[in-house]
PDB file of N, CA and C in Angstrom:
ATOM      1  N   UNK A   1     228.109  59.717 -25.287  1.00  0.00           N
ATOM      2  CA  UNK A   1     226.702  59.367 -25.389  1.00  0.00           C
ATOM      3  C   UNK A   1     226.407  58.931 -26.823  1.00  0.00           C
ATOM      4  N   UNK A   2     225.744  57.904 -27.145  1.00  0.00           N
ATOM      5  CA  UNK A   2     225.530  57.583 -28.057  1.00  0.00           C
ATOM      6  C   UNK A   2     224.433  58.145 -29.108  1.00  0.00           C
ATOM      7  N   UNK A   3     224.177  57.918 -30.133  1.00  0.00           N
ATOM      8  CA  UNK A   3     223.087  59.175 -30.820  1.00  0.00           C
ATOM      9  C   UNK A   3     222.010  58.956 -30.572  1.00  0.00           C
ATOM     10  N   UNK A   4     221.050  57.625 -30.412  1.00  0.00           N
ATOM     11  CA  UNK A   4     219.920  56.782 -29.465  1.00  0.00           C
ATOM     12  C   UNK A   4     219.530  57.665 -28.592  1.00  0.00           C
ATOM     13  N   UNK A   5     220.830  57.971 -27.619  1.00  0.00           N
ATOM     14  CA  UNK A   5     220.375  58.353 -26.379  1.00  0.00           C
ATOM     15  C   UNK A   5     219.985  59.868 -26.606  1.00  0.00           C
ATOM     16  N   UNK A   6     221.186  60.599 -27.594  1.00  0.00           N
ATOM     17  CA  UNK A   6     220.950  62.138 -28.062  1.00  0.00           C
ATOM     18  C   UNK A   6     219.813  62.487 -28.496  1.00  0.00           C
ATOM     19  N   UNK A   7     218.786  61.294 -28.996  1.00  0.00           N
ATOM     20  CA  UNK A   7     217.516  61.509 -29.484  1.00  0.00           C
ATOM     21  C   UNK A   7     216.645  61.788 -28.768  1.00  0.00           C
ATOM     22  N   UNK A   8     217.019  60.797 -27.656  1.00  0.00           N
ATOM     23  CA  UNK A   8     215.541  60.809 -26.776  1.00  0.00           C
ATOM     24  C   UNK A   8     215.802  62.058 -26.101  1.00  0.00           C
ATOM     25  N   UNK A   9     217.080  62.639 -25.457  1.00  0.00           N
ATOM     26  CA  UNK A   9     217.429  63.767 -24.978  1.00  0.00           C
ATOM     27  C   UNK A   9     216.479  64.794 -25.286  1.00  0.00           C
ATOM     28  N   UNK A  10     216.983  65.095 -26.760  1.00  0.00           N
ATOM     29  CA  UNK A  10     216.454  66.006 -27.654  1.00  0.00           C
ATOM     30  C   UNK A  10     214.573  65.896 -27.542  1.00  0.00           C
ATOM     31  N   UNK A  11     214.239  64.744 -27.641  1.00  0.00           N
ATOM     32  CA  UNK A  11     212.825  64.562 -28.182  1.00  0.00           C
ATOM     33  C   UNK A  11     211.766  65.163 -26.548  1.00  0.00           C
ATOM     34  N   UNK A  12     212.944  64.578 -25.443  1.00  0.00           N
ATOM     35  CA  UNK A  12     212.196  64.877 -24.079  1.00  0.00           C
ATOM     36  C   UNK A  12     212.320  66.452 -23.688  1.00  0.00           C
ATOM     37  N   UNK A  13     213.030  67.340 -24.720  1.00  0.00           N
ATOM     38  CA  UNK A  13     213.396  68.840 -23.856  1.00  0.00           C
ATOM     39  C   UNK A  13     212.343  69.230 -25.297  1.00  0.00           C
ATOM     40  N   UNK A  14     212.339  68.760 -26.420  1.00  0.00           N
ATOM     41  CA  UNK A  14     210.685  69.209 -27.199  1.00  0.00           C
ATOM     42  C   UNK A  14     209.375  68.985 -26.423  1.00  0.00           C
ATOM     43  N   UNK A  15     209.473  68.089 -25.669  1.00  0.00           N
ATOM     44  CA  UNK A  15     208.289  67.669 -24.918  1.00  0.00           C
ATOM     45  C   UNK A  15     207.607  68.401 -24.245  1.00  0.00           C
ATOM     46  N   UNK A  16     208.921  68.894 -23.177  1.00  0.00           N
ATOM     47  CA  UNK A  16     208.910  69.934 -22.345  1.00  0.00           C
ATOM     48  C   UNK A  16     208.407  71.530 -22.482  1.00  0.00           C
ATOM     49  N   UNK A  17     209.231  71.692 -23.872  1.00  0.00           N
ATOM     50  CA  UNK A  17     208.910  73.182 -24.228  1.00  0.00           C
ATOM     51  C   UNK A  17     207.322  72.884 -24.580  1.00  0.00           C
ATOM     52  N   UNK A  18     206.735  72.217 -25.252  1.00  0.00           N
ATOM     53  CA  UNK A  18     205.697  72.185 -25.878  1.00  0.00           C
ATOM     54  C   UNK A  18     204.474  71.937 -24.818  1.00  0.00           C
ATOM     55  N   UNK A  19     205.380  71.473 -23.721  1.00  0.00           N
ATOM     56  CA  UNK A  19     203.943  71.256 -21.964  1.00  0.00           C
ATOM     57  C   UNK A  19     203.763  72.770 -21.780  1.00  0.00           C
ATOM     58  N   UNK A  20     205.316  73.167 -21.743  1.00  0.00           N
ATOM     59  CA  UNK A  20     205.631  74.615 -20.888  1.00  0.00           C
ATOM     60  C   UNK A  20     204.539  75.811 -21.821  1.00  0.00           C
ATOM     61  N   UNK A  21     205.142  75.757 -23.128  1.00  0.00           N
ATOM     62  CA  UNK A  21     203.735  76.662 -23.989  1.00  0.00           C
ATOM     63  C   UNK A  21     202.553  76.410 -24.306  1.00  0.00           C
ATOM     64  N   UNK A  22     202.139  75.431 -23.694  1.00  0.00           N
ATOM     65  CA  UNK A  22     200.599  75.193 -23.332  1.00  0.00           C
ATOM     66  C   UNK A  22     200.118  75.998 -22.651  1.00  0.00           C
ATOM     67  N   UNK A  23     200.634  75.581 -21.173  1.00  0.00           N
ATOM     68  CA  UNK A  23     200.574  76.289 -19.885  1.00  0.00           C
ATOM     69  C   UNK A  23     200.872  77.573 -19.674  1.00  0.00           C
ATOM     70  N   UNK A  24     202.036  77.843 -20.643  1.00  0.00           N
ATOM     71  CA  UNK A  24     202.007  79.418 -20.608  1.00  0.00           C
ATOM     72  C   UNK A  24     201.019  80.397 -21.584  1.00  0.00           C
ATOM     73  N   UNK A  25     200.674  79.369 -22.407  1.00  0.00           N
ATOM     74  CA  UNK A  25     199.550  80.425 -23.094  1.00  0.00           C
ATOM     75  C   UNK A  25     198.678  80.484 -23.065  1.00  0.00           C
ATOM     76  N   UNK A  26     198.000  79.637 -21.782  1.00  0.00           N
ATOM     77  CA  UNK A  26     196.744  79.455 -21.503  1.00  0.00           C
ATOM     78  C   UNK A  26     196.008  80.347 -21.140  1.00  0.00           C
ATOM     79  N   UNK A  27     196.815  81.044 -19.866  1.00  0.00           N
ATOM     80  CA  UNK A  27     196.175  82.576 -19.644  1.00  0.00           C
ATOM     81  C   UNK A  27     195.716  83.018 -20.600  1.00  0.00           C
ATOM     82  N   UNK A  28     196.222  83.630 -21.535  1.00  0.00           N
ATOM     83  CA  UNK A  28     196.269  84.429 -23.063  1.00  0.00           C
ATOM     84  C   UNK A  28     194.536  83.512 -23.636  1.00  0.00           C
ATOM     85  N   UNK A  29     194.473  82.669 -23.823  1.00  0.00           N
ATOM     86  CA  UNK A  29     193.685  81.689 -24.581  1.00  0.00           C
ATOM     87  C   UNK A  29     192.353  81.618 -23.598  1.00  0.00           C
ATOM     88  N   UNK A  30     192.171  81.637 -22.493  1.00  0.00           N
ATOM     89  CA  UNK A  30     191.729  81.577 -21.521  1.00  0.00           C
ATOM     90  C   UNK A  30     190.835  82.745 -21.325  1.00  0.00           C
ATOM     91  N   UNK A  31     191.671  83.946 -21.676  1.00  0.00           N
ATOM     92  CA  UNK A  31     190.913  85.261 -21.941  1.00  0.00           C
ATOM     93  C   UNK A  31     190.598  85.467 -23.250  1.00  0.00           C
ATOM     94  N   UNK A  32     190.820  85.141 -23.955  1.00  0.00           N
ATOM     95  CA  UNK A  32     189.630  85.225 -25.428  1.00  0.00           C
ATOM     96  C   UNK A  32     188.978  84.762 -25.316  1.00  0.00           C
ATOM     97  N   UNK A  33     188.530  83.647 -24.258  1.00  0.00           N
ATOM     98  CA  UNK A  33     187.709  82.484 -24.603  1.00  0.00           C
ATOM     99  C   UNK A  33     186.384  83.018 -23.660  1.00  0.00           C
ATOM    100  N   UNK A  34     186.837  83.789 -22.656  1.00  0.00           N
ATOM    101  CA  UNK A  34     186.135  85.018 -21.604  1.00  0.00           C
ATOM    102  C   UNK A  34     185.359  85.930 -22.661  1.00  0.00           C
ATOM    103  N   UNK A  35     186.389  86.321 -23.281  1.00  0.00           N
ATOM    104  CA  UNK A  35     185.586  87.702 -24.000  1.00  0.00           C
ATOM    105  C   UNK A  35     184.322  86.962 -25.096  1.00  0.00           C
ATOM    106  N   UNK A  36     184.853  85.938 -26.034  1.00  0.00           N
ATOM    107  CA  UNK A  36     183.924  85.301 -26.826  1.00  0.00           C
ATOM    108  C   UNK A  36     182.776  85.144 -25.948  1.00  0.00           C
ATOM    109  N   UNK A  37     183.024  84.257 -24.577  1.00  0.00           N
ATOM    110  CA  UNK A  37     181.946  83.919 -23.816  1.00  0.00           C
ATOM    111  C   UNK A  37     180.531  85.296 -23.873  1.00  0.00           C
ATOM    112  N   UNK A  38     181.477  86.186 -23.087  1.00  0.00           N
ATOM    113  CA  UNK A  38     180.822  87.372 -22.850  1.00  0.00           C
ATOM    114  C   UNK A  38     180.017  88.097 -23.521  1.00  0.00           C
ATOM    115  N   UNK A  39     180.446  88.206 -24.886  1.00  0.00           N
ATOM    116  CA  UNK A  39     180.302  89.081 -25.832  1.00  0.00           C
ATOM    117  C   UNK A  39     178.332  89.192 -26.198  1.00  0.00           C
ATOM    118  N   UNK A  40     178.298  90.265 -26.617  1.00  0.00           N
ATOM    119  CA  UNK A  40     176.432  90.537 -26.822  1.00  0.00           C
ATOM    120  C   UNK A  40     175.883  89.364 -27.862  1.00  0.00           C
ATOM    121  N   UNK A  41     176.916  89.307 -28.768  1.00  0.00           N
ATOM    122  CA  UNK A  41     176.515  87.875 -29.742  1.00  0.00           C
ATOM    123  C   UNK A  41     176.192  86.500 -29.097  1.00  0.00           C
ATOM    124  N   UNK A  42     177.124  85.982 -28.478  1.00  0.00           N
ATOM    125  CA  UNK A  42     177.288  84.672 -27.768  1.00  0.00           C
ATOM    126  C   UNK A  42     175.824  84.920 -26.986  1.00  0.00           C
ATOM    127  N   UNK A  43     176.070  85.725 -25.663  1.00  0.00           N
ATOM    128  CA  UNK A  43     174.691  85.731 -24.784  1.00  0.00           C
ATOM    129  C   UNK A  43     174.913  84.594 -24.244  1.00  0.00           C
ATOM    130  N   UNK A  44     175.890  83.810 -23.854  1.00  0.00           N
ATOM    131  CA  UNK A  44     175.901  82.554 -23.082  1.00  0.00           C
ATOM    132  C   UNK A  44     174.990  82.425 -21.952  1.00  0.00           C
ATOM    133  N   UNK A  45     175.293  83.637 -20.735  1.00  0.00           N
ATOM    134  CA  UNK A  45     174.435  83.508 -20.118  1.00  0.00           C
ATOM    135  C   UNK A  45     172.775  83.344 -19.774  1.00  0.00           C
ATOM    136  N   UNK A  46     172.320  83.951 -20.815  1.00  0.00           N
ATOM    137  CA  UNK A  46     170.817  83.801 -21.097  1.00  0.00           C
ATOM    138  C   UNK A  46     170.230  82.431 -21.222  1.00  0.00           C
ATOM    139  N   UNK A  47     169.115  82.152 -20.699  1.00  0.00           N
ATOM    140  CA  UNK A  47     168.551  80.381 -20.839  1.00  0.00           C
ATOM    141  C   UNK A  47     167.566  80.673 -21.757  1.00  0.00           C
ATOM    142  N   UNK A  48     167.481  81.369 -22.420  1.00  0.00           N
ATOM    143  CA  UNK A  48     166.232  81.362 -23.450  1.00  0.00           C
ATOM    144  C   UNK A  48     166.838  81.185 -24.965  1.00  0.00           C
ATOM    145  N   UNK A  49     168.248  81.156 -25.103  1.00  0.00           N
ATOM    146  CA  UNK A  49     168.798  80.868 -26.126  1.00  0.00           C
ATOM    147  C   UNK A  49     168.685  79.929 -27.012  1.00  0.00           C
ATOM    148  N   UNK A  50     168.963  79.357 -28.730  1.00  0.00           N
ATOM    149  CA  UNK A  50     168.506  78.179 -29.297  1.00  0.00           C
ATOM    150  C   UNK A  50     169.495  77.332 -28.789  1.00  0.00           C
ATOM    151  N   UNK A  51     169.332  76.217 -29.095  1.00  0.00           N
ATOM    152  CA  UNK A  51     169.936  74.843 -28.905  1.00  0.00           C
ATOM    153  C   UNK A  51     171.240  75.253 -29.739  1.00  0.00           C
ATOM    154  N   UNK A  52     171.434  75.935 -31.109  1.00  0.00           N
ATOM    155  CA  UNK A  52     172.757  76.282 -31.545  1.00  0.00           C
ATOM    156  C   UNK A  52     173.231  76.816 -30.857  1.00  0.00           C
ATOM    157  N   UNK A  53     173.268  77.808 -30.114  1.00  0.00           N
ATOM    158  CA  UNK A  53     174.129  78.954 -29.707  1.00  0.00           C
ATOM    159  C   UNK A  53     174.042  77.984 -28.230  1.00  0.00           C
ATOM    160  N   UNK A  54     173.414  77.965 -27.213  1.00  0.00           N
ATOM    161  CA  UNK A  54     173.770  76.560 -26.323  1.00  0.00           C
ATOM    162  C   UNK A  54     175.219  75.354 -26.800  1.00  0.00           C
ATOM    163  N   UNK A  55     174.824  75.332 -28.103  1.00  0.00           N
ATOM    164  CA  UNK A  55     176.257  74.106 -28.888  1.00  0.00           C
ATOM    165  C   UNK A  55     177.067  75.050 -28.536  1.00  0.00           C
ATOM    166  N   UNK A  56     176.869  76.141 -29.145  1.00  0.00           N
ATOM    167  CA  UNK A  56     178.140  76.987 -29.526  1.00  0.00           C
ATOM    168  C   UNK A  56     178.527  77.622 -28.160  1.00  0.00           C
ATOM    169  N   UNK A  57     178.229  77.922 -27.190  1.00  0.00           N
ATOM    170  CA  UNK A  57     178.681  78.082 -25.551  1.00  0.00           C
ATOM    171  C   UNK A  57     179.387  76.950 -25.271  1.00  0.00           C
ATOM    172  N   UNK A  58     178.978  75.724 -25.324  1.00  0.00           N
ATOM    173  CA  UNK A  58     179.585  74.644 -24.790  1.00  0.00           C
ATOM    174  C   UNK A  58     180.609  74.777 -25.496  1.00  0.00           C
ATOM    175  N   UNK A  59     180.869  74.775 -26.851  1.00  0.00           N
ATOM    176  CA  UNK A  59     182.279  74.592 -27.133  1.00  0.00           C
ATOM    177  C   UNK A  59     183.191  75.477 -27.474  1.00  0.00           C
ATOM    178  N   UNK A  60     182.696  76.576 -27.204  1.00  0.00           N
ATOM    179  CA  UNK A  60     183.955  77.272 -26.924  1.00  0.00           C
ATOM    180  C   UNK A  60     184.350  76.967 -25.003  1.00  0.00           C
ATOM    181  N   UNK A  61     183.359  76.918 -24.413  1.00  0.00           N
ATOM    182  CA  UNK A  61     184.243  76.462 -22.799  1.00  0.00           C
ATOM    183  C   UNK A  61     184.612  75.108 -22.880  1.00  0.00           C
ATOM    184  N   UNK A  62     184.896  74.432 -23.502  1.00  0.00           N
ATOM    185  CA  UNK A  62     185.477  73.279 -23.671  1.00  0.00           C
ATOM    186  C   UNK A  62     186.842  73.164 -24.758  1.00  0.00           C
ATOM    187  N   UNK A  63     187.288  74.543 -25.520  1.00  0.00           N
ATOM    188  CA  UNK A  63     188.008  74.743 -26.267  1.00  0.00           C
ATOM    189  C   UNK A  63     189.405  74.517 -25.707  1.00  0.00           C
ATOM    190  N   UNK A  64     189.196  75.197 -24.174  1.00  0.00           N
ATOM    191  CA  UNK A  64     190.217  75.573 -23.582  1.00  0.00           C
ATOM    192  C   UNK A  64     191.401  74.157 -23.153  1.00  0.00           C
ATOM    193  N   UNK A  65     190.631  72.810 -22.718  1.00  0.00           N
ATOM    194  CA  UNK A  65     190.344  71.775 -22.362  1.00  0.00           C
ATOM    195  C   UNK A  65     191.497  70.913 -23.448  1.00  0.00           C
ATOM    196  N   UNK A  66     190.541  71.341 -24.758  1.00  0.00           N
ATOM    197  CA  UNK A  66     191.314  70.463 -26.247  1.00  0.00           C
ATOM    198  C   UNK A  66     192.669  71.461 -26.672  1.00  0.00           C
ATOM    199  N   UNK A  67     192.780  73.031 -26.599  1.00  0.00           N
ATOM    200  CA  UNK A  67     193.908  73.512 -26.596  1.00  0.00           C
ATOM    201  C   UNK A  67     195.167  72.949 -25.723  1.00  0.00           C
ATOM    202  N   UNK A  68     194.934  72.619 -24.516  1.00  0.00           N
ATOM    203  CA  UNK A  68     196.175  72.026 -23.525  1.00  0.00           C
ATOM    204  C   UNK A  68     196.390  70.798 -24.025  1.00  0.00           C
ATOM    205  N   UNK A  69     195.460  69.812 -23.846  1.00  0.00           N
ATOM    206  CA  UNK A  69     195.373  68.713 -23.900  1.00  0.00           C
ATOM    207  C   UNK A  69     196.170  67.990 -25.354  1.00  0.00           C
ATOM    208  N   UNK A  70     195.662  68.603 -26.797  1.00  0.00           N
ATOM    209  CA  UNK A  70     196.717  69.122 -27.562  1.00  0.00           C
ATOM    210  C   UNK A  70     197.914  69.471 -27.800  1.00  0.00           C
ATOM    211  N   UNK A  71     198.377  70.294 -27.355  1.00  0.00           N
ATOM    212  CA  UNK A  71     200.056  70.393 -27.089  1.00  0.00           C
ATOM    213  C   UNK A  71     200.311  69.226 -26.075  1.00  0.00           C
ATOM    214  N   UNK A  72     200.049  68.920 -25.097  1.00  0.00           N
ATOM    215  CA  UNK A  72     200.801  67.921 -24.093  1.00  0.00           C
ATOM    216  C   UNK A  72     200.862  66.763 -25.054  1.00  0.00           C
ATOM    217  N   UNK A  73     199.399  66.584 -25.968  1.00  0.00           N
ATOM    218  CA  UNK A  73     199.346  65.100 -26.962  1.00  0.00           C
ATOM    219  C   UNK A  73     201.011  65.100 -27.776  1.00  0.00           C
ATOM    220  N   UNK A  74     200.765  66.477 -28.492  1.00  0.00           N
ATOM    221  CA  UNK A  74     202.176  66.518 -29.439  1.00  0.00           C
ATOM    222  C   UNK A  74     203.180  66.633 -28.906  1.00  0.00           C
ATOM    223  N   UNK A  75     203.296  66.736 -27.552  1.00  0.00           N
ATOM    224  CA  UNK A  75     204.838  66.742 -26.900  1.00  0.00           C
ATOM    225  C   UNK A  75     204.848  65.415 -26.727  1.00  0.00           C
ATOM    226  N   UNK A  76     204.283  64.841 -26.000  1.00  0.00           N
ATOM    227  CA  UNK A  76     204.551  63.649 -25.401  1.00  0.00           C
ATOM    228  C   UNK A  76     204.510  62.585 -26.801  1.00  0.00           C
ATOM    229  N   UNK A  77     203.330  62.820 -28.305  1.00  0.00           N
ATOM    230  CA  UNK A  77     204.457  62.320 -29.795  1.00  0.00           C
ATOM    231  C   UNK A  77     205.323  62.434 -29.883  1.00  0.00           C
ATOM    232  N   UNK A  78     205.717  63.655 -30.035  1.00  0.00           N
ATOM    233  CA  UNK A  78     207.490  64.230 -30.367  1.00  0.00           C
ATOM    234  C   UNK A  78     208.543  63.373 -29.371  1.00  0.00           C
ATOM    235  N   UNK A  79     208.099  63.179 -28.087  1.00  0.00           N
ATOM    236  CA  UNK A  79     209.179  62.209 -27.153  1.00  0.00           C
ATOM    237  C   UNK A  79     209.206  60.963 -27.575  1.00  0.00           C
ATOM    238  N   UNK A  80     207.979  60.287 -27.843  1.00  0.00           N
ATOM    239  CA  UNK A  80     208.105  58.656 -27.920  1.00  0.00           C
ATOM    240  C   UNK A  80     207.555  58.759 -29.291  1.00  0.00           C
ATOM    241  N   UNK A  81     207.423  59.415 -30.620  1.00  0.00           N
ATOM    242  CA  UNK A  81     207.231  58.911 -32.012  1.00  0.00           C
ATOM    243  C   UNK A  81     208.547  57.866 -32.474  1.00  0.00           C
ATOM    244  N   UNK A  82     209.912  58.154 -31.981  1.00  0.00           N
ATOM    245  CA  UNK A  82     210.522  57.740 -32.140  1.00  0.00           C
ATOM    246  C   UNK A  82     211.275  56.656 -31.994  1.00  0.00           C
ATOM    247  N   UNK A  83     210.115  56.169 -30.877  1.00  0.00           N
ATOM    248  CA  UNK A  83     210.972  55.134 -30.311  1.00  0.00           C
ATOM    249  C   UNK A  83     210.032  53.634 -30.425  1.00  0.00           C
ATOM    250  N   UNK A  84     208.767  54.239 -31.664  1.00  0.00           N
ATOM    251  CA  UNK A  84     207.991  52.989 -31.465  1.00  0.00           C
ATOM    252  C   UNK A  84     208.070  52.835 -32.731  1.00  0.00           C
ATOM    253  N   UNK A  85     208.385  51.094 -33.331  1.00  0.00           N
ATOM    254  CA  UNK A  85     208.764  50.864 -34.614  1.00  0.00           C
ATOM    255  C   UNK A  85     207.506  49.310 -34.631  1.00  0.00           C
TER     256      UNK A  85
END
């Protein structure tokens, strides 16, 4: 095999690990993002809240979203950074 090919090898099993620990740490990430929600500070649930803390609900449930989405971005760099000149 030539070293070309050893690259992309290499660059597609980084790819992989980096989908796989997304997905596996999502659970984990998923539940902090529960407890933040929850918590007496946040008060997400309440509609009488300011327009900040409304911001600040939305983005932490949207955190979860840019955490995955993130790693899959840098795996799928790490596969093809290399191959675009």
């Amino acid at each position: 095999m030539n070293k070309k090919g050893q690259v992309i090898f290499v660059g597609f099993m980084i790819m992989l690990v980096m989908i796989l620990l997304a997905f596996g740490m999502a659970p984990m990430v998923k539940e902090i993002i529960d407890q933040t929600r929850n918590s007496n500070n946040m008060d997400c649930d309440n509609e009488s809240i300011s327009d900040f803390d409304k911001v600040a609900c939305v983005t932490t449930d949207i955190s979860m979203f840019y955490f995955i989405a993130g790693f899959i971005a840098l795996g799928i760099a790490v596969f093809v950074g290399g191959r675009i000149k």
